[in-house]
Protein backbone atom coordinates (compact mmCIF):
# COMPACT_ATOMS: atom_id res chain seq x y z
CA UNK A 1 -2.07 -49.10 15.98
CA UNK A 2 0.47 -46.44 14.81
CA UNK A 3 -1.95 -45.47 11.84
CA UNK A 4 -4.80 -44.79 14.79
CA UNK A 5 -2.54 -42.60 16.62
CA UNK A 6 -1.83 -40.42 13.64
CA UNK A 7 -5.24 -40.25 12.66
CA UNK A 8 -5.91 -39.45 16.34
CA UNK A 9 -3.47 -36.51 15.90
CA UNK A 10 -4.81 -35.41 12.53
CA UNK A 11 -8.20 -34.80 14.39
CA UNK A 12 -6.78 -33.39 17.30
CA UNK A 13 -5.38 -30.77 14.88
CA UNK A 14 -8.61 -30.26 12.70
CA UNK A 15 -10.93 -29.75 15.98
CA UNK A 16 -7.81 -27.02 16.86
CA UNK A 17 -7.91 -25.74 13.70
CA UNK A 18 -11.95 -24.83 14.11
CA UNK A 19 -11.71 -23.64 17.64
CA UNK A 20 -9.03 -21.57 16.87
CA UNK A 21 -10.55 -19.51 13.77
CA UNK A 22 -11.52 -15.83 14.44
CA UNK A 23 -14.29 -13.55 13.19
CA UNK A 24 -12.72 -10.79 11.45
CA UNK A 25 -13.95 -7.06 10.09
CA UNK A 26 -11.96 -5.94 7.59
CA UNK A 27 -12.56 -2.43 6.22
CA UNK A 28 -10.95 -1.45 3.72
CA UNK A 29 -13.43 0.91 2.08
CA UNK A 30 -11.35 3.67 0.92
CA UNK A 31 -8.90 2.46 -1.45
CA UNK A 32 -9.39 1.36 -5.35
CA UNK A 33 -8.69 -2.09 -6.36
CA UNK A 34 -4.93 -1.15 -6.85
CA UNK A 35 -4.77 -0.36 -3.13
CA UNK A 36 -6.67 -3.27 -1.89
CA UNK A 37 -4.15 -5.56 -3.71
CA UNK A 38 -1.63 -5.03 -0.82
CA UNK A 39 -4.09 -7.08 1.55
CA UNK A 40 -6.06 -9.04 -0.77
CA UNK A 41 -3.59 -12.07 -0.54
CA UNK A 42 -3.56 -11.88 3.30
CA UNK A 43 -7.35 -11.97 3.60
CA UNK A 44 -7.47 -14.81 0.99
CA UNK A 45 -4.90 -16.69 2.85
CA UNK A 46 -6.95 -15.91 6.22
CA UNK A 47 -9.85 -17.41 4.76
CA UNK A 48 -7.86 -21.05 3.59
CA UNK A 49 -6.71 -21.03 6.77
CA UNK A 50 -10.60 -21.42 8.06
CA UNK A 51 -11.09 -17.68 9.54
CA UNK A 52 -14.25 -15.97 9.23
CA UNK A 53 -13.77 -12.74 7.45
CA UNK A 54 -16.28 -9.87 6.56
CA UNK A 55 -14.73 -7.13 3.89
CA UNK A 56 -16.16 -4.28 3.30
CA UNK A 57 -14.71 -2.60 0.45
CA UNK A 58 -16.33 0.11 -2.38
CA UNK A 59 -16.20 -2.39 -5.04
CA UNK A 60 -17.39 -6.53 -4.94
CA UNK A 61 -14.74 -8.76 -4.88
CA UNK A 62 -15.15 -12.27 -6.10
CA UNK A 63 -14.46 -15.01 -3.58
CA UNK A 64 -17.22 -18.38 -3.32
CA UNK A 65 -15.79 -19.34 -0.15
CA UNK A 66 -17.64 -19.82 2.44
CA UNK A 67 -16.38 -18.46 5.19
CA UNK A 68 -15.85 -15.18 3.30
CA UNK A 69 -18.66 -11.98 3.08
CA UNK A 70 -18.19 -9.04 1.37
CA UNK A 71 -19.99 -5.71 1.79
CA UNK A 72 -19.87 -3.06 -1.15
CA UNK A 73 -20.19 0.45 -0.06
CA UNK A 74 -21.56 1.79 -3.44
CA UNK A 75 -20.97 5.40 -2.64
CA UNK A 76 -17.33 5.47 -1.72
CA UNK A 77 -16.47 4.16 -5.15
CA UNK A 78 -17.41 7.71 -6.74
CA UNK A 79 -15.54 9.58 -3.47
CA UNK A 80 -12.83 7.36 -4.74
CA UNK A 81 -12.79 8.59 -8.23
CA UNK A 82 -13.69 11.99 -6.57
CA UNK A 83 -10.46 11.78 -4.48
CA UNK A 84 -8.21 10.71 -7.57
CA UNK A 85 -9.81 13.78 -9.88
CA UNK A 86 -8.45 15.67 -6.51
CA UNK A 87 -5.36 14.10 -6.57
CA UNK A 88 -4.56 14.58 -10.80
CA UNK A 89 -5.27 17.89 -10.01
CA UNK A 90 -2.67 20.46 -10.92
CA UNK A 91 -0.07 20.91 -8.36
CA UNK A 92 0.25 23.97 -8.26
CA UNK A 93 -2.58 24.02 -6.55
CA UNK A 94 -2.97 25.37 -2.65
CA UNK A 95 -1.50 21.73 -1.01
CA UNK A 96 -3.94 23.15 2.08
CA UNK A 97 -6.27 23.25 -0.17
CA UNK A 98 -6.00 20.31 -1.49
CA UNK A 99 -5.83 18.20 1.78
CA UNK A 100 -8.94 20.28 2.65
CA UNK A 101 -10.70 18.65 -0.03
CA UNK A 102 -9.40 15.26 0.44
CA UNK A 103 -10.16 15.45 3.89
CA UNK A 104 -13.90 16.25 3.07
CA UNK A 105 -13.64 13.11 0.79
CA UNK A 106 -12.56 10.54 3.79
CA UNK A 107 -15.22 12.15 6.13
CA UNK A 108 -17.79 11.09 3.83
CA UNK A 109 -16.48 7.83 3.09
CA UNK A 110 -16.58 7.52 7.17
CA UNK A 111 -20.25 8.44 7.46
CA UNK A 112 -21.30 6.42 4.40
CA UNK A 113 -19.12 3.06 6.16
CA UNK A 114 -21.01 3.83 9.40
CA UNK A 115 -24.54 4.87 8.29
CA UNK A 116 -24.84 1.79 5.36
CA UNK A 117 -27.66 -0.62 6.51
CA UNK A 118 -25.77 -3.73 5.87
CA UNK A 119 -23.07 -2.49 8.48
CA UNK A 120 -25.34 -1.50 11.13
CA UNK A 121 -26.92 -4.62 10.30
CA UNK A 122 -23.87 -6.38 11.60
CA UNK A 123 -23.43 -3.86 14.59
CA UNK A 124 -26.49 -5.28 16.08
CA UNK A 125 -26.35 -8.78 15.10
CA UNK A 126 -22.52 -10.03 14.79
CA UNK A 127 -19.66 -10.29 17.00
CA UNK A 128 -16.14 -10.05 15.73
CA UNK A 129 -12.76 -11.05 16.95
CA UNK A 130 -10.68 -8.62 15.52
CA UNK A 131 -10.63 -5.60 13.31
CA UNK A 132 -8.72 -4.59 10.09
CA UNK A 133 -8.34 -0.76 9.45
CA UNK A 134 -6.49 1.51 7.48
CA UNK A 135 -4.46 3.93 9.21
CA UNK A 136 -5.57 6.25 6.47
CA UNK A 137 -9.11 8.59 7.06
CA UNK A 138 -10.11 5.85 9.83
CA UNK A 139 -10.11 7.73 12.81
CA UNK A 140 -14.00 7.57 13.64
CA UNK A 141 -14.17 3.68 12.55
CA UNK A 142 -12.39 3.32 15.85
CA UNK A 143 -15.22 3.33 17.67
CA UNK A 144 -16.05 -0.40 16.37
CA UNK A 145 -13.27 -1.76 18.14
CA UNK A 146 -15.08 -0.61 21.22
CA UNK A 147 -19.04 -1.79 20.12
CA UNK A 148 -17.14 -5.67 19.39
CA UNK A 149 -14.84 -5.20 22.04
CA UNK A 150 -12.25 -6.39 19.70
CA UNK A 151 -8.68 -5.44 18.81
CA UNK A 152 -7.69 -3.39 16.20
CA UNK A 153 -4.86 -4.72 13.53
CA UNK A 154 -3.98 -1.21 11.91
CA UNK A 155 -2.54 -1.17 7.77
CA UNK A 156 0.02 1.44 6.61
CA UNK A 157 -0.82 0.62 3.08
CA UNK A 158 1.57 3.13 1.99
CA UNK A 159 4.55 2.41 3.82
CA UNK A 160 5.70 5.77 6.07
CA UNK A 161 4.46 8.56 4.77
CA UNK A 162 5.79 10.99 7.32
CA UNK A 163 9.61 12.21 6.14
CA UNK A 164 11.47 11.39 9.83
CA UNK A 165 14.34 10.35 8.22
CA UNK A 166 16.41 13.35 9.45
CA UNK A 167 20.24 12.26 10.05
CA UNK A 168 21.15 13.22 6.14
CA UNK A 169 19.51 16.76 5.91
CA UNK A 170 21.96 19.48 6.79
CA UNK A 171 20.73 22.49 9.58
CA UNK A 172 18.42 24.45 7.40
CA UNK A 173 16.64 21.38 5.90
CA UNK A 174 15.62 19.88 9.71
CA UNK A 175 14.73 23.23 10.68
CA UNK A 176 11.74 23.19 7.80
CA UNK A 177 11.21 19.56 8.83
CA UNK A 178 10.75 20.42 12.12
CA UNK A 179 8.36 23.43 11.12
CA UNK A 180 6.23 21.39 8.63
CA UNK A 181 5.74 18.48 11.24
CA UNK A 182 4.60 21.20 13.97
CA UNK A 183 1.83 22.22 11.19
CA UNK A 184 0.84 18.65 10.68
CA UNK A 185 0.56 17.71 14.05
CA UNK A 186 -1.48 21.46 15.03
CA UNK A 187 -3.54 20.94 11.80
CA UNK A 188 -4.40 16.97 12.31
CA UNK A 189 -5.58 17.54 16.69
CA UNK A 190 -7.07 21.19 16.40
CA UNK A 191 -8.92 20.87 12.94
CA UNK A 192 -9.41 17.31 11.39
CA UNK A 193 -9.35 14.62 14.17
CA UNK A 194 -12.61 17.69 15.42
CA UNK A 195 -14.39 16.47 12.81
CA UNK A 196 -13.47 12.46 13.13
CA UNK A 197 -14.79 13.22 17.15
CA UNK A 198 -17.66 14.41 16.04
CA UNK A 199 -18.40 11.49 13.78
CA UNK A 200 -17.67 8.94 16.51
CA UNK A 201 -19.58 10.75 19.09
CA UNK A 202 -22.92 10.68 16.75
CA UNK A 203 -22.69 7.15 15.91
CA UNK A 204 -20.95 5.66 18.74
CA UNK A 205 -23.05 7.30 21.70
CA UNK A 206 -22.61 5.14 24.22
CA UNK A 207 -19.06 3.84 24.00
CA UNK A 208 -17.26 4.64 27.49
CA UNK A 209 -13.83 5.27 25.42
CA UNK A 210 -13.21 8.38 23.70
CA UNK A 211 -11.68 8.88 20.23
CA UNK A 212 -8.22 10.16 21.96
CA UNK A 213 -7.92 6.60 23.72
CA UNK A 214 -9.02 4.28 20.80
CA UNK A 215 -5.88 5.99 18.66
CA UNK A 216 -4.10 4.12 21.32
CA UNK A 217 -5.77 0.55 21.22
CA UNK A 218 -3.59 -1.54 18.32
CA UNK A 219 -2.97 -4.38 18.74
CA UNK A 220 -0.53 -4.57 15.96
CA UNK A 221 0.45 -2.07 13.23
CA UNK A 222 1.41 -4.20 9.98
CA UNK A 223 3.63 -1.73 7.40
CA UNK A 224 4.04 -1.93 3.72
CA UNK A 225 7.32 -0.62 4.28
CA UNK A 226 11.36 -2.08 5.15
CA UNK A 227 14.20 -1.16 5.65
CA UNK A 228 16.11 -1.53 2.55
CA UNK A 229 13.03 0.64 0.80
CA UNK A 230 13.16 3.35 3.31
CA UNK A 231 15.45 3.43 6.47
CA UNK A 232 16.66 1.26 9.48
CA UNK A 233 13.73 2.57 12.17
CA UNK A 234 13.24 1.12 15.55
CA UNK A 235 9.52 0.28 15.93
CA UNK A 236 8.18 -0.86 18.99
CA UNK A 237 7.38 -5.11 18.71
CA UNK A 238 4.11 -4.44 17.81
CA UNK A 239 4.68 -2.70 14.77
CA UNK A 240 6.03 -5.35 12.02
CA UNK A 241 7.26 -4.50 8.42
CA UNK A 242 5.48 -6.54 6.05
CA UNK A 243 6.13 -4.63 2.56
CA UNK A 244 6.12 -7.36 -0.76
CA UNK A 245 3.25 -8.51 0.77
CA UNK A 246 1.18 -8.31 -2.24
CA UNK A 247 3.91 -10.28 -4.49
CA UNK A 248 3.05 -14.09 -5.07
CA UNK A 249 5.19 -16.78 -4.05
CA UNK A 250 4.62 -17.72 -7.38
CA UNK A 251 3.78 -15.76 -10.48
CA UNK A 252 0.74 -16.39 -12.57
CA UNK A 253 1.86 -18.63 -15.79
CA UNK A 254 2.20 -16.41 -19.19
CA UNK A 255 0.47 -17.67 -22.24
CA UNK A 256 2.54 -19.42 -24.45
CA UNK A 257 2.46 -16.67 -27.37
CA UNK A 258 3.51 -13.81 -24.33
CA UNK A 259 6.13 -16.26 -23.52
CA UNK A 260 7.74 -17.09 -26.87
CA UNK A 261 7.82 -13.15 -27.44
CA UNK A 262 10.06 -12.57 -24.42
CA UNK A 263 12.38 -15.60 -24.61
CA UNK A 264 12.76 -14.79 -28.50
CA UNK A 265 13.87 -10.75 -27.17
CA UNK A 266 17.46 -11.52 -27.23
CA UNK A 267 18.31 -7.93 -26.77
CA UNK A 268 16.22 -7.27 -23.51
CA UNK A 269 12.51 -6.05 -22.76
CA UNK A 270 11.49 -2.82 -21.31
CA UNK A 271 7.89 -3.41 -19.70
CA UNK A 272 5.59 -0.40 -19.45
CA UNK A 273 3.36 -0.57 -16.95
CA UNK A 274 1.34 2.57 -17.34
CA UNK A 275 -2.08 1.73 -17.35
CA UNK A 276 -3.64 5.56 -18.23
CA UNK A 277 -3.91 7.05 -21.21
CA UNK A 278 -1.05 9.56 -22.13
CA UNK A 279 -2.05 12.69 -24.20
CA UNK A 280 -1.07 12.02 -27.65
CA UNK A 281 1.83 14.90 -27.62
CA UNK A 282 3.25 12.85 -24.46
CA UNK A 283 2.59 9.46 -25.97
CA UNK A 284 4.48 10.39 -29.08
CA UNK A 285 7.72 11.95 -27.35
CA UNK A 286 7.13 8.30 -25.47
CA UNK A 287 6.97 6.20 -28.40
CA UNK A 288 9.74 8.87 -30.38
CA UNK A 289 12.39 7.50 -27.99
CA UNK A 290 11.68 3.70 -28.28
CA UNK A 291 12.50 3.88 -31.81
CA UNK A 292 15.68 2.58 -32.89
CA UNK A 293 16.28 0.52 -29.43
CA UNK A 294 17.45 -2.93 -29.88
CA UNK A 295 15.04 -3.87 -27.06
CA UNK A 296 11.36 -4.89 -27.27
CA UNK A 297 8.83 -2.85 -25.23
CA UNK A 298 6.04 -4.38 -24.12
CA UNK A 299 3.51 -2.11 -22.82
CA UNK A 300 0.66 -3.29 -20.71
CA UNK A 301 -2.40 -1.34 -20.85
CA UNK A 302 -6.39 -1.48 -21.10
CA UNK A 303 -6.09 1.14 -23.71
CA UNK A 304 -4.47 1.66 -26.95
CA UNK A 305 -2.93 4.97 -28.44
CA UNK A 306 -4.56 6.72 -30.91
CA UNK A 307 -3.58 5.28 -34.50
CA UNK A 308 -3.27 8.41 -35.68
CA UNK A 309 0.34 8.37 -33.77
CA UNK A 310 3.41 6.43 -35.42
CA UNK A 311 4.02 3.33 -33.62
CA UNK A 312 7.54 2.06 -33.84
CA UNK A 313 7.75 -1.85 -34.68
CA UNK A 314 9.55 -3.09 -31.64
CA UNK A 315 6.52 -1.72 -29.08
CA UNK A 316 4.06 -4.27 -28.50
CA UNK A 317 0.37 -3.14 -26.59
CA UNK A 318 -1.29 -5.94 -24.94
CA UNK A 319 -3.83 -5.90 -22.43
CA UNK A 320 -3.88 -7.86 -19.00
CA UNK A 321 -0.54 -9.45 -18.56
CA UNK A 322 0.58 -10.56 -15.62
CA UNK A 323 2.17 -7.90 -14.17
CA UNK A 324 4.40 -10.10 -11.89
CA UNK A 325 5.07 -12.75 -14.25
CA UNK A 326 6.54 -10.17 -16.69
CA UNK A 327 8.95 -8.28 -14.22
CA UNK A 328 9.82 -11.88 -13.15
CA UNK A 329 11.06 -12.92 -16.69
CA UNK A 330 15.11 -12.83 -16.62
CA UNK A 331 15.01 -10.64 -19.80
CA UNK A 332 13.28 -7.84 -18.74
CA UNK A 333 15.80 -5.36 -18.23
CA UNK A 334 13.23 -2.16 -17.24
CA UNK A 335 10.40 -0.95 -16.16
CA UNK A 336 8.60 2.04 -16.72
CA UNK A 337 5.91 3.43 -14.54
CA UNK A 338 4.59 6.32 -12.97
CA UNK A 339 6.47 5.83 -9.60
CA UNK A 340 3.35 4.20 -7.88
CA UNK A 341 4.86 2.53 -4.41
CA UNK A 342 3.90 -0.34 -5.04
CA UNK A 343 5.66 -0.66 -8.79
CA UNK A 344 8.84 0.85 -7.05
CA UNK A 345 8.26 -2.46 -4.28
CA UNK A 346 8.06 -4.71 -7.13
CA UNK A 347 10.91 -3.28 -9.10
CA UNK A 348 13.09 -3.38 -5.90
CA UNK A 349 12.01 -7.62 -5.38
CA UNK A 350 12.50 -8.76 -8.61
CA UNK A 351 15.85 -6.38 -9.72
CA UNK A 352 14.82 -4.39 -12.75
CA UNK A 353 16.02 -0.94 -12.84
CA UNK A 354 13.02 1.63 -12.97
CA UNK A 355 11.97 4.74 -14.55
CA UNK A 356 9.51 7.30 -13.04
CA UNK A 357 7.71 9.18 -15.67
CA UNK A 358 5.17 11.79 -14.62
CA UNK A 359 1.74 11.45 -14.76
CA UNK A 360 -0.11 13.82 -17.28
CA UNK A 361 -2.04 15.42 -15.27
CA UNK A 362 0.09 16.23 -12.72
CA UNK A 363 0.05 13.68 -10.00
CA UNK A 364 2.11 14.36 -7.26
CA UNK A 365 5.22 12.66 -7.20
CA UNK A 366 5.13 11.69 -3.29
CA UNK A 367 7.77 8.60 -3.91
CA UNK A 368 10.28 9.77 -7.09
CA UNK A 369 12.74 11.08 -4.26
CA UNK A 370 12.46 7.16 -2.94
CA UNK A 371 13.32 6.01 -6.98
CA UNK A 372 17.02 7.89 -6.14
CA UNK A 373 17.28 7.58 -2.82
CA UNK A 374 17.39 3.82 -4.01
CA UNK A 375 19.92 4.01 -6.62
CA UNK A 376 18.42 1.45 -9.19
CA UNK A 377 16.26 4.20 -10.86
CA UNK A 378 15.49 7.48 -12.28
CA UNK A 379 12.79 9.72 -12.01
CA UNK A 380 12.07 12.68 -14.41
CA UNK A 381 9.93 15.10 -12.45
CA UNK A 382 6.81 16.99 -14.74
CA UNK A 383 9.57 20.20 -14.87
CA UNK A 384 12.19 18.03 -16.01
CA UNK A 385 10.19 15.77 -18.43
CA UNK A 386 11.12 16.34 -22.26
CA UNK A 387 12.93 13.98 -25.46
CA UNK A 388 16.26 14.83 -23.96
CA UNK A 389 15.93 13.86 -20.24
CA UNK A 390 13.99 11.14 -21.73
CA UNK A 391 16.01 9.88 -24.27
CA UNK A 392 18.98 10.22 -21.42
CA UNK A 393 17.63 8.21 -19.06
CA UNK A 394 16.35 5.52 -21.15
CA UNK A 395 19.86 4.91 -22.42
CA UNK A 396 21.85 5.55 -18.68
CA UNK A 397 19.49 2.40 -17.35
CA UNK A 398 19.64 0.53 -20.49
CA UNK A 399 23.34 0.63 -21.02
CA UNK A 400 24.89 1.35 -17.87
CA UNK A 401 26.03 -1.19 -15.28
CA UNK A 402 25.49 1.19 -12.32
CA UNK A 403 21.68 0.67 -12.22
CA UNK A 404 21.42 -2.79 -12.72
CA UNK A 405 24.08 -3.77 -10.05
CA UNK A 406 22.29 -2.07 -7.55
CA UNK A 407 18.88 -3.22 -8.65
CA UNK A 408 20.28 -6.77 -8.30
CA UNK A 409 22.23 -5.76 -4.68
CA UNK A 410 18.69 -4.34 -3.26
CA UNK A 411 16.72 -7.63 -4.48
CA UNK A 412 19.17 -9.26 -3.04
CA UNK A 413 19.03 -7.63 0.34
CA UNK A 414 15.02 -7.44 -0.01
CA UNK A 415 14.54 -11.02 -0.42
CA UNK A 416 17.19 -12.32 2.25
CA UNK A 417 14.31 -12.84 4.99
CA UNK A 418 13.08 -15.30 8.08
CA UNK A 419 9.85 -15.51 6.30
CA UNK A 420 8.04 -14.15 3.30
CA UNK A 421 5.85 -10.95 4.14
CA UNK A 422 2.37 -12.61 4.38
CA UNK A 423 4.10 -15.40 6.39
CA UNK A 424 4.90 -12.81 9.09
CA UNK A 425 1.40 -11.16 8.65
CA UNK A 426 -0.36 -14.78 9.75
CA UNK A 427 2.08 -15.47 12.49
CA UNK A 428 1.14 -11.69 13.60
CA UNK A 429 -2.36 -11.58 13.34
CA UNK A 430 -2.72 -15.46 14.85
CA UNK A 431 -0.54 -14.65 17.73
CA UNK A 432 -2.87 -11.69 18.51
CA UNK A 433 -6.47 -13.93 18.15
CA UNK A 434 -4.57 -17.04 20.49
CA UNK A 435 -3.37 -14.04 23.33
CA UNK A 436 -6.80 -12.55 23.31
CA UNK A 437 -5.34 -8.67 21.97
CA UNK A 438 -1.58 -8.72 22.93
CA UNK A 439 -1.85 -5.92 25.55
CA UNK A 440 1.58 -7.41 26.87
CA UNK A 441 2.81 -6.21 22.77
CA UNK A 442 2.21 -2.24 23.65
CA UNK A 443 4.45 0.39 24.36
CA UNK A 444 3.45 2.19 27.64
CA UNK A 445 4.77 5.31 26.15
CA UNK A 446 1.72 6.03 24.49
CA UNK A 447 0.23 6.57 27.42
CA UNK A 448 2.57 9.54 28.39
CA UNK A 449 1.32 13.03 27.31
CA UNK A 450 3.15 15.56 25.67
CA UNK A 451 4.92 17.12 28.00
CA UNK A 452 5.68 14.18 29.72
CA UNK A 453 6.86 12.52 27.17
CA UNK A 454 9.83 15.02 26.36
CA UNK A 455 10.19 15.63 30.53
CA UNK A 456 9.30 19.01 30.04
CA UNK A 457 7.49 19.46 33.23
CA UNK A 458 10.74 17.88 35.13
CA UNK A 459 12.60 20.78 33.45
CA UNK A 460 10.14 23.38 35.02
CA UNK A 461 10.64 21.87 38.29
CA UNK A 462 14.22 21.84 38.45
């Protein structure tokens, strides 16, 4: 009799289970594959947990399940490579000018989302629960939350990229702050949400919502960002911090032979994780300063330098290593990258010290100030990158304590959470599908204008 009750409960569960699962439109159709890492673990776990999710990205992803469709926007994969060639240009470059351009870039990768066949396929014939955007070039996609009548879960795939943090700059410094935000905010309203109105209007003609009240319909804002990475901030309850959300629970399994190599490096490993290929006058200062180190580099790359270039016997090229399964092995004592936010994340969670190197090309180096705001790193900016800053700071994180005590103290406060990251992001994302859009999550403020907002018209009044 007891065994018939549980199996009573087991289906009671199951048929919960089904009734429970959600249709959901993810769109994530403007990032590369190293972008769409950050959610591809959530939308996998989604899936195992019986949800019904459509992804639309600019490159197929492999997944056999069932209850998982993906839709390749062909054409955004060269704006993508487009957008990086923008990016790697020189940075001396007009930064206007350059946000023009990029600008142009998520336009089109708008247009080409909305106006696929395969999309408006599903306009007409699918229904969704919920919808996953990017908070990055999305603007007119927010018209699909009103055609499904569905609420929108917004990403901040790279963590907060607006500098607010304003309690440690002296006068001068918040007075530019306070300047370059006024530009942002005149340039974003008055010249490209225009263009994202305009977009929505054509293809979203009979929506009774405008684009100005859609920016206000999330349900939930999930951040790759925390506090320990950036700074204490006091979101609203809606707004959750989920950054580390693309780090496994558990770390793929090295091959034996990668293995053997790092328990048998006594001495410590310095992991490269630069994945592009360095001219050869950069790659040889590079390679200059690991010889005559004690420590084994391992360098893990689709590409091999030239063999015209002397390569010292303790670096080691290998291709497709687990990225987290290396930075997880107790001997590595370093990692060199170019800075990429999600490397400094993964630096931060597992404890190695890291070095920012430049990119080539010129990349800009949005989060090298976040490297030393952090104090387990150093970052040598493209003016400051030669063999003696190199050589420098390759022995000041190799040999002094400073670095890796507080790359251990930040893992240490990283990792001491409730829940793990993706954890929090089901919890989140279920709690809006069972209370039909979590209206009773949003802050009212929103709501408030301008100049209500900052009670300037009580000030005229008075």
């Amino acid at each position: 009799m007891r065994f018939i009750g549980i199996q009573w409960l087991v289906l009671v569960f199951s048929l919960n289970y089904v009734a429970n699962a959600g249709h959901i439109l993810a769109i994530f159709a403007f990032e590369g594959p190293i972008q769409y890492a950050f959610v591809e673990p959530l939308l996998k776990r989604l899936v195992q947990r019986g949800h019904h999710v459509t992804s639309i990205t600019n490159f197929p992803i492999e997944d056999t399940a069932e209850n998982f469709r993906n839709i390749v926007i062909a054409e955004n994969e060269i704006l993508y490579n487009e957008l990086l060639r923008t990016l790697t240009e020189p940075i001396n470059k007009d930064r206007f000018d350059m946000k023009g351009s990029l600008f142009s870039i998520g336009f089109k990768m708008c247009e080409n989302i909305l106006g696929h066949e395969l999309v408006q396929d599903i306009m007409q014939n699918d229904s969704f629960d919920l919808l996953f955007l990017d908070l990055i070039f999305s603007e007119s996609l927010f018209g699909l939350a009103e055609h499904f009548q569905a609420p929108i879960v917004g990403f901040s795939t790279l963590g907060t990229t607006q500098k607010t943090d304003a309690f440690n700059m002296h006068f001068w410094t918040r007075c530019l702050n306070v300047a370059l935000s006024a530009l942002k905010w005149l340039h974003y309203h008055y010249k490209y949400l225009v263009v994202h109105k305009e977009i929505y209007v054509r293809y979203f003609p009979n929506v009774t919502r405008n684009l100005d009240d859609m920016r206000k319909n999330f349900a939930l804002v999930l951040r790759n960002d925390h506090f320990v990475i950036s700074t204490p901030r006091p979101y609203v309850p809606n707004m959750i911090e989920v950054a580390g959300l693309h780090i496994p629970d558990e770390p793929e399994t090295l091959s034996e032979d990668v293995k053997q190599i790092l328990d048998s490096s006594q001495q410590g490993v310095i992991y490269v994780a630069i994945d592009d290929i360095l001219p050869d006058h950069i790659m040889q200062m590079v390679l200059q300063q690991f010889q005559g180190l004690q420590q084994l580099v391992l360098w893990n790359s689709k590409t091999k330098p030239s063999t015209f270039l002397g390569k010292p016997s303790n670096v080691q090229f290998h291709t497709n290593l687990s990225h987290h399964a290396i930075l997880s092995h107790p001997l590595v004592n370093l990692i060199i990258c170019h800075g990429g936010y999600h490397h400094i994340i993964d630096s931060i969670h597992y404890g190695v010290p890291v070095l920012g190197i430049p990119n080539a090309r010129g990349h800009p180096e949005d989060y090298f100030d976040l490297i030393g705001k952090m104090s387990h790193g150093i970052s040598l900016r493209q003016s400051h990158f030669n063999n003696q800053t190199l050589q420098k700071a390759l022995l000041d994180l190799l040999f002094s304590d400073h670095y890796r005590r507080e790359a251990k103290l930040k893992s240490l406060q990283f990792r001491d959470q409730q829940n793990t990251p993706l954890e929090r992001a089901i919890y989140w994302i279920e709690y809006v599908l069972r209370h039909n859009g979590a209206g009773h999550l949003r802050n009212l403020g929103q709501n408030l204008s301008l100049v209500e907002f900052y009670n300037l018209d009580i000030g005229k009044n008075v």
